[in-house]
Protein backbone atom coordinates (compact mmCIF):
# COMPACT_ATOMS: atom_id res chain seq x y z
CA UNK A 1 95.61 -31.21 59.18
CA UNK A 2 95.55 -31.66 62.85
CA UNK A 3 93.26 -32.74 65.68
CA UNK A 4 93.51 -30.27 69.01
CA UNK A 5 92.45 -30.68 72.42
CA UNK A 6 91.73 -27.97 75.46
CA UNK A 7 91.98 -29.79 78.46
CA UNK A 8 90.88 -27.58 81.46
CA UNK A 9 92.12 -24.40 80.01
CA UNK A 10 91.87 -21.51 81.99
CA UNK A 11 93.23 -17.81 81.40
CA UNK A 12 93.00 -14.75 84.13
CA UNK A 13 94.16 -11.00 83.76
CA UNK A 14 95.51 -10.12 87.09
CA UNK A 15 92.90 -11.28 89.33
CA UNK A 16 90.08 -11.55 86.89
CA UNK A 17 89.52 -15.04 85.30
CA UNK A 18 87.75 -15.07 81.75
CA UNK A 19 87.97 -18.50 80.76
CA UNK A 20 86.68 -20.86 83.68
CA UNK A 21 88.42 -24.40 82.73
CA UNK A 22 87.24 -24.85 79.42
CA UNK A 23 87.82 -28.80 77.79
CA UNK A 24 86.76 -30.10 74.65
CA UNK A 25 88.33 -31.59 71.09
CA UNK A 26 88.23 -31.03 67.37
CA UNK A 27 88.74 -33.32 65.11
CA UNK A 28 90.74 -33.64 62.48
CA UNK A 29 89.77 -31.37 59.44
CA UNK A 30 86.27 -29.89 61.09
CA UNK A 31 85.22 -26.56 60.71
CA UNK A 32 84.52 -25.52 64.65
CA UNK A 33 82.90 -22.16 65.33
CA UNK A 34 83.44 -20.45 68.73
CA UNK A 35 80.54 -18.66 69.07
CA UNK A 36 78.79 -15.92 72.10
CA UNK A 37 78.02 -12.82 73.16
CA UNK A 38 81.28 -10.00 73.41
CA UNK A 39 83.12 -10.71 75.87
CA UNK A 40 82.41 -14.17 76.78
CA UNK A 41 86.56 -14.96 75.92
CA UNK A 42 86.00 -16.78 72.69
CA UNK A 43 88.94 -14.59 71.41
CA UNK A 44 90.62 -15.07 73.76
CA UNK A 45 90.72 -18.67 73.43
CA UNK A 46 91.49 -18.50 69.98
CA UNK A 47 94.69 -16.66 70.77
CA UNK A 48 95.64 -18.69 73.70
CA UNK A 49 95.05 -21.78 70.66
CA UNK A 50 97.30 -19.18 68.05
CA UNK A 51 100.29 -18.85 70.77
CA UNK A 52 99.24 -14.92 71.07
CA UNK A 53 98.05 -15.37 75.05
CA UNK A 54 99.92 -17.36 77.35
CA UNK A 55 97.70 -20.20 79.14
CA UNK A 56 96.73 -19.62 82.75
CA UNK A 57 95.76 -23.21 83.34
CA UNK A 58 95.26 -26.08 81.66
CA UNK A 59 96.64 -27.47 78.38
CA UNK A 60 96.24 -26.94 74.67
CA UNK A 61 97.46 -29.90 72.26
CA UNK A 62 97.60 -29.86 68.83
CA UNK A 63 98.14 -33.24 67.47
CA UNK A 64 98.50 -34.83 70.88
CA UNK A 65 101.58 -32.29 71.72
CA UNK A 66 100.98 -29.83 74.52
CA UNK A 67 102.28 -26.34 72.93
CA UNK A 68 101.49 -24.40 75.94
CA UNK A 69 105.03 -23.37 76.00
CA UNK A 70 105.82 -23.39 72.40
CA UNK A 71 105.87 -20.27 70.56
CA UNK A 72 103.25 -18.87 67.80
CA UNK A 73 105.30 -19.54 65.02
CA UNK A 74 106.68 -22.98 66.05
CA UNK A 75 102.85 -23.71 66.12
CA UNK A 76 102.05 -24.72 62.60
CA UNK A 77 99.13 -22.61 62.65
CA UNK A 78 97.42 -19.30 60.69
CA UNK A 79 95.32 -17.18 61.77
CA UNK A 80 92.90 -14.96 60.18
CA UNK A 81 92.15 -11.13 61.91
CA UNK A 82 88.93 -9.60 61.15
CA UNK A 83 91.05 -6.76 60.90
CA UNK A 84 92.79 -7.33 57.62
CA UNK A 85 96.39 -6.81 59.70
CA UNK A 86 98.50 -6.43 56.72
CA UNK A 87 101.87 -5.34 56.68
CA UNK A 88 101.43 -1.74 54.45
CA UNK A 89 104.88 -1.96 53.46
CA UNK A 90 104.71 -5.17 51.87
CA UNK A 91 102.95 -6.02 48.29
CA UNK A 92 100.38 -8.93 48.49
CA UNK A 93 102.74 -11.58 47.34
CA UNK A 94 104.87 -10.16 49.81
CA UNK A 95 102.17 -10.61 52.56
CA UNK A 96 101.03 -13.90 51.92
CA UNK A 97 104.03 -15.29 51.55
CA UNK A 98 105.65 -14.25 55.12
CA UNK A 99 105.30 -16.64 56.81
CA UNK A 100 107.26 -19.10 54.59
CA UNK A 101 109.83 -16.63 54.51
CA UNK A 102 109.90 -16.33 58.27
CA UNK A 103 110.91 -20.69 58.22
CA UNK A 104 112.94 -20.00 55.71
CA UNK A 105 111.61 -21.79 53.02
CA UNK A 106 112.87 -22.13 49.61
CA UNK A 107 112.04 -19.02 47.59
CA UNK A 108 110.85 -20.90 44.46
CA UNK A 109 108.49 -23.00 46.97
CA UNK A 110 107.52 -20.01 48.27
CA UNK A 111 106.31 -18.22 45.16
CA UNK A 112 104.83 -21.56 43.82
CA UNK A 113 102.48 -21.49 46.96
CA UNK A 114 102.04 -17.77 47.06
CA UNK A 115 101.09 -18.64 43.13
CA UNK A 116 98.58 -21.15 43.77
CA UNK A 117 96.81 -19.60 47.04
CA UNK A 118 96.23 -16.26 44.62
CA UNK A 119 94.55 -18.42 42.12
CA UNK A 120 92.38 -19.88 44.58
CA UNK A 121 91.61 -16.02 45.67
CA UNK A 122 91.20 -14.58 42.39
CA UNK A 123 94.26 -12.05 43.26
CA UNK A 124 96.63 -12.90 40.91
CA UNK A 125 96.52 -9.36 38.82
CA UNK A 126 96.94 -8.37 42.72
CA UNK A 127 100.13 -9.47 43.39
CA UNK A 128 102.15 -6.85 42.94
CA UNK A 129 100.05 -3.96 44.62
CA UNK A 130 100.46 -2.93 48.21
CA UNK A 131 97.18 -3.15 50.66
CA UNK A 132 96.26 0.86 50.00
CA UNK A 133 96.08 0.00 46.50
CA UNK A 134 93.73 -2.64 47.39
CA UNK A 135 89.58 -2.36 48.24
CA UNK A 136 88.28 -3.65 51.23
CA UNK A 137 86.56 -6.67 49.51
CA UNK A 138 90.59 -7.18 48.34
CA UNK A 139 91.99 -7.17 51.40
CA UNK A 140 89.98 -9.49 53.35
CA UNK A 141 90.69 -11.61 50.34
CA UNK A 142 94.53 -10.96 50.88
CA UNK A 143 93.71 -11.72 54.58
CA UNK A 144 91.74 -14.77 53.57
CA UNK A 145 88.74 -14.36 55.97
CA UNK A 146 86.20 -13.76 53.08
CA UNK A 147 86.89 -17.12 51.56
CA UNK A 148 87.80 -19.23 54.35
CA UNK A 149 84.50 -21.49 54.30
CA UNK A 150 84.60 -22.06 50.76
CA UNK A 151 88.74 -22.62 51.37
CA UNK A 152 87.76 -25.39 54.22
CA UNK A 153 85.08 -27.25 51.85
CA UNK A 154 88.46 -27.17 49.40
CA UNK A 155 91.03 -28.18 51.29
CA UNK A 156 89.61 -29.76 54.80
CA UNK A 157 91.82 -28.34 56.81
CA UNK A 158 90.92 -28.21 60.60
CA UNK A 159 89.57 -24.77 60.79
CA UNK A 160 88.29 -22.85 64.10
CA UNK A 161 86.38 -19.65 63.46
CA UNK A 162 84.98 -17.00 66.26
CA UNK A 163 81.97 -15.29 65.63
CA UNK A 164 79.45 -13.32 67.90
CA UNK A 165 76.82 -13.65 64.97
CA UNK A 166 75.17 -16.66 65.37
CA UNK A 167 73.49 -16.89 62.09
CA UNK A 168 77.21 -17.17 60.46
CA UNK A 169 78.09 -19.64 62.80
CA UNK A 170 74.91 -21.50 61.87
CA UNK A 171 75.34 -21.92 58.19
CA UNK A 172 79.41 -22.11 58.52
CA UNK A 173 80.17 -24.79 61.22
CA UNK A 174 80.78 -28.61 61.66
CA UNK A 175 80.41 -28.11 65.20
CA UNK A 176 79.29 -25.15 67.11
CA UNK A 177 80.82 -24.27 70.44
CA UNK A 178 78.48 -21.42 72.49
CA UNK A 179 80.21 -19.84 75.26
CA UNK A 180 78.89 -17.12 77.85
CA UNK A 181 81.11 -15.74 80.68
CA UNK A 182 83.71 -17.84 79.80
CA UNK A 183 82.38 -21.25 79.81
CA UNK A 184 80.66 -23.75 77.69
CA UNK A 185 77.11 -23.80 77.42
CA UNK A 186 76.86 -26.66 74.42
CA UNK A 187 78.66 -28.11 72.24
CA UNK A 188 76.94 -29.61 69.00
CA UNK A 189 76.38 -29.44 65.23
CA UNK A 190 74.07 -26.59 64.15
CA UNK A 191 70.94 -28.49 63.96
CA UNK A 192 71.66 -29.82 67.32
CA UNK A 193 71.54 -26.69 68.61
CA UNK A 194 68.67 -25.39 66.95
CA UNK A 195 66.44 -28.14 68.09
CA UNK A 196 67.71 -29.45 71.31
CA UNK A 197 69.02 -26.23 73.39
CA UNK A 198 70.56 -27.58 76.44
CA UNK A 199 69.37 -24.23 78.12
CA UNK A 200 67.49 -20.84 78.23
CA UNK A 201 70.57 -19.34 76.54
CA UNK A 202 71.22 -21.75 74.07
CA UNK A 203 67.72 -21.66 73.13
CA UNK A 204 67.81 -17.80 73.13
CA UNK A 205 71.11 -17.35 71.39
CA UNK A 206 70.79 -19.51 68.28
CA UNK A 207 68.16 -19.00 65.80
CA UNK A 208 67.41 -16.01 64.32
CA UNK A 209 64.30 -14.48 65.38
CA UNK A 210 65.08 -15.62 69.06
CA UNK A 211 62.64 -18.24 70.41
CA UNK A 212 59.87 -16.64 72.07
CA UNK A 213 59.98 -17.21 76.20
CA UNK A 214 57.56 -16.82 78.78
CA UNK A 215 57.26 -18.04 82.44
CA UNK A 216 54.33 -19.55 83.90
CA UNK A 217 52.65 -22.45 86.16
CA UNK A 218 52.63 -26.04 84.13
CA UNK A 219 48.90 -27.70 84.06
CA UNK A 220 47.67 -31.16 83.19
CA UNK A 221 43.90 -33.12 83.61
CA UNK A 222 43.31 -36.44 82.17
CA UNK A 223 43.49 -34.68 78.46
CA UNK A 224 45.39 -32.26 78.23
CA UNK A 225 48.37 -30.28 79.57
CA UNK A 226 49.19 -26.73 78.68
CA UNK A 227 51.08 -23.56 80.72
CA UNK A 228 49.10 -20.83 82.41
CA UNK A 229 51.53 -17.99 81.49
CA UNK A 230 52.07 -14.93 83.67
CA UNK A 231 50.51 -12.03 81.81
CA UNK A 232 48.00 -14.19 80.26
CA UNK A 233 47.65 -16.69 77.87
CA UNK A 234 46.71 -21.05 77.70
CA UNK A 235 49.96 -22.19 76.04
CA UNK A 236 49.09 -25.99 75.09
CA UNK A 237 52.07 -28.44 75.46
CA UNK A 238 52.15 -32.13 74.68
CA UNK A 239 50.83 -34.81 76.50
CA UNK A 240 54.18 -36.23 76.61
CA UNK A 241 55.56 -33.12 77.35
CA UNK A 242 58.34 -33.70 80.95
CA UNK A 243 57.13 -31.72 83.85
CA UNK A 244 54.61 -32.42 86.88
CA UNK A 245 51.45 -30.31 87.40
CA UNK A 246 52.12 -26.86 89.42
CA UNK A 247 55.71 -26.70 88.47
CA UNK A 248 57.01 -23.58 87.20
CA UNK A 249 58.42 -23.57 83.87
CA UNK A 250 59.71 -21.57 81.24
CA UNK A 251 57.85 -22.09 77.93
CA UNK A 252 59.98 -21.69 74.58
CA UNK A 253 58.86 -21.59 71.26
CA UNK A 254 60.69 -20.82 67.82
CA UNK A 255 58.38 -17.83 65.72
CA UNK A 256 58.52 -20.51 62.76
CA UNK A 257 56.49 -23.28 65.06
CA UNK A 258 53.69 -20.23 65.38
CA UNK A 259 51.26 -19.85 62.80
CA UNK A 260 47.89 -17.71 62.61
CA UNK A 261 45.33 -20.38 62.05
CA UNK A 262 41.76 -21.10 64.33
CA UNK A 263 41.79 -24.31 65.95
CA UNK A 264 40.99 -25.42 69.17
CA UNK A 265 43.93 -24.75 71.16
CA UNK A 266 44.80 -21.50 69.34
CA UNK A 267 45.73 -18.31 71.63
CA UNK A 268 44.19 -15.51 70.78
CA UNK A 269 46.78 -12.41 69.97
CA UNK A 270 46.89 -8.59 69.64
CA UNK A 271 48.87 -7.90 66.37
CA UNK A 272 51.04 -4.91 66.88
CA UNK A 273 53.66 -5.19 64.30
CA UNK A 274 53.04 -6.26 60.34
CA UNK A 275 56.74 -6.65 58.62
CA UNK A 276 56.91 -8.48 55.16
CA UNK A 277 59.81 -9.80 54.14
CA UNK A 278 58.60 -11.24 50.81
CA UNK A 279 58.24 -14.92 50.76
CA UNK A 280 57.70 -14.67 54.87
CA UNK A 281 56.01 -12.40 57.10
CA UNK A 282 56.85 -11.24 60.38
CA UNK A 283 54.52 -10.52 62.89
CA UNK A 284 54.85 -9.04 66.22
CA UNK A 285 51.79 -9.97 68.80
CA UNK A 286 50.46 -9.32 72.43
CA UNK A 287 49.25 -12.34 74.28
CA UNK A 288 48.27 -10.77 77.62
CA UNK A 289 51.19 -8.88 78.30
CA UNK A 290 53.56 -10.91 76.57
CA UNK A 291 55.38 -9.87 73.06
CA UNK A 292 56.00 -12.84 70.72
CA UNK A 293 57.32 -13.02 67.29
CA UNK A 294 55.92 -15.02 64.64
CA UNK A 295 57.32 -16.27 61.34
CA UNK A 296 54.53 -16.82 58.73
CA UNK A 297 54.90 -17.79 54.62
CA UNK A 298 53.40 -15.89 52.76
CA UNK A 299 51.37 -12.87 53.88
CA UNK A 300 48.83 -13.46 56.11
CA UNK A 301 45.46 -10.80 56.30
CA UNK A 302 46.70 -9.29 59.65
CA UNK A 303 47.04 -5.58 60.40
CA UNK A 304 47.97 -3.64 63.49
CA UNK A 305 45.47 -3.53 65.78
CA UNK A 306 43.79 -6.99 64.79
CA UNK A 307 43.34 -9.59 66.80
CA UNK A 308 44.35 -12.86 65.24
CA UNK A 309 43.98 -16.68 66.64
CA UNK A 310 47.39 -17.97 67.45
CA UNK A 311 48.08 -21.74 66.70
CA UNK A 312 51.45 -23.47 67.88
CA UNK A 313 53.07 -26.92 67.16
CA UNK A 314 52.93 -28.39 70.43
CA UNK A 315 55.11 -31.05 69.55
CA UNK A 316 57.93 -28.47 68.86
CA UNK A 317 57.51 -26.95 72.57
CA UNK A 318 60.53 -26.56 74.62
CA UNK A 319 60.23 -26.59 78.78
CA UNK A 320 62.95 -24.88 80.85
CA UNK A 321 63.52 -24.78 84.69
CA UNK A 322 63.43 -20.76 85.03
CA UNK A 323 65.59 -21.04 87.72
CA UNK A 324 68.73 -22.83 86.61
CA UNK A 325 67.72 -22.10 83.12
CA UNK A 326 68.37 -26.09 82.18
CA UNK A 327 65.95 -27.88 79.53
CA UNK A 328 63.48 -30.19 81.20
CA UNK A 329 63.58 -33.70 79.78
């Protein structure tokens, strides 16, 4: 188990830069998930991490021991493809053992490993095949990608994973790192995330269905204070909520803090979409000229064409600037 540090890390290709001086730490045994849309150089930092990209700036330390100049397999580290990137030539006991082989470790220590890790993956009747023998399921297996949370959980071995699905890196992660354009836009455990966004993308890119958005003018009396949204629609906000009267803000709210229900704030909404998912129902609306999701249990008496009252959870409001696209606080 190790700890490792990027420290201002930066990579270009030619005259392109992808990673823009990227710093943060992981501690020792966590489960850190890089995580962003494709091309935002979370792979990229993974392989600068794995020794497979050399560093353009910056430093990477593993343990407190800069390795930007030592090579992939002096690194004490394995990495997983999504690609299963076995060697076809080579049985399964063959392939997971390679790397021991390649330090030249003692054969007997070798198999007793191999031995053990195919327990663990339910591939010891396996061992002997070669990867076309093998089914997909089986080779992710071989390439241990299928079973690395569950592997983690096991052995607590510091673990970083890249993902573009957020979802995955929701339910997988210690710590979730969300990067666009080759930066950091927030750093923190999944709930973190989910319910204090630093930004408009943040806010956009975790949770799955994306919180609903709109722009509009913030508005306060003595009572009350809600947002007059362009393309229609009173969207109430707490009294506490940050923001000064007249200021333009950008009003975000998770489907799952929407309900259909009368009340006295509610908004009233066109349904256009009805999709049941069972327990939950998914509805798609029109307030004014805005499209919102909502997440509903159970199955509410809605039908295309309806119009239903909207009612939100204040409380769980979020307030952007819709310029710089940071939270208000």
């Amino acid at each position: 188990m190790a700890t490792v540090s990027f420290r201002e890390v930066e990579k270009s290709f030619g005259a392109t830069k992808v990673i823009h001086g990227i710093g943060f730490d992981i501690a020792d045994g966590e489960f850190t998930v890089l995580v962003g849309p494709s091309g935002c150089g979370k792979s990229t930092l993974l392989r600068m991490l794995a020794g497979l990209e050399e560093i353009s700036g910056g430093t990477i330390a593993i343990d407190g021991h800069v390795v930007n100049d030592i090579e992939s397999k002096d690194r004490d580290i394995a990495m997983v493809f999504q690609s299963y990137a076995l060697y076809p030539h080579m049985t399964v006991a063959d392939n997971m053992g390679f790397s021991l082989r390649l330090r030249k470790a003692d054969p007997a220590l070798t198999k007793e490993r191999v031995g053990h890790a195919a327990k663990i993956l339910n591939l010891v009747p396996y061992l002997a095949r070669y990867p076309r023998e093998l089914s997909g399921g089986q080779r992710q297996r071989v390439a241990m990608r299928a079973e690395i949370k569950a592997l983690h959980q096991r052995l607590k071995t510091t673990t970083v994973y890249v993902t573009h699905d957020q979802v995955e890196a929701m339910t997988m992660a210690d710590r979730i790192v969300v990067m666009q354009d080759g930066r950091i836009e927030q750093i923190g455990t999944p709930l973190e995330l989910y319910d204090h966004p630093a930004n408009l993308f943040v806010a956009q890119f975790i949770g799955s269905p994306a919180m609903n958005v709109v722009t509009g003018t913030l508005r306060r009396n003595a009572d009350n204070a809600w947002v007059d949204a362009d393309g229609g629609g009173r969207w109430p906000l707490a009294t506490n909520a940050p923001g000064s009267d007249g200021m333009r803000v950008a009003y975000g709210v998770r489907p799952s803090d929407l309900g259909v229900a009368a009340g006295a704030r509610s908004i009233a909404a066109e349904v256009i979409v009805v999709e049941p998912t069972g327990a939950e129902t998914e509805l798609l609306v029109r307030v004014g000229t805005n499209e919102i999701v909502v997440v509903v249990h159970g199955r509410p008496n809605a039908e295309p064409g309806a119009t239903v009252p909207l009612a939100i959870d204040s409380g769980a409001v979020h307030l952007f600037d819709p310029t710089s696209g940071e939270a208000l606080s």
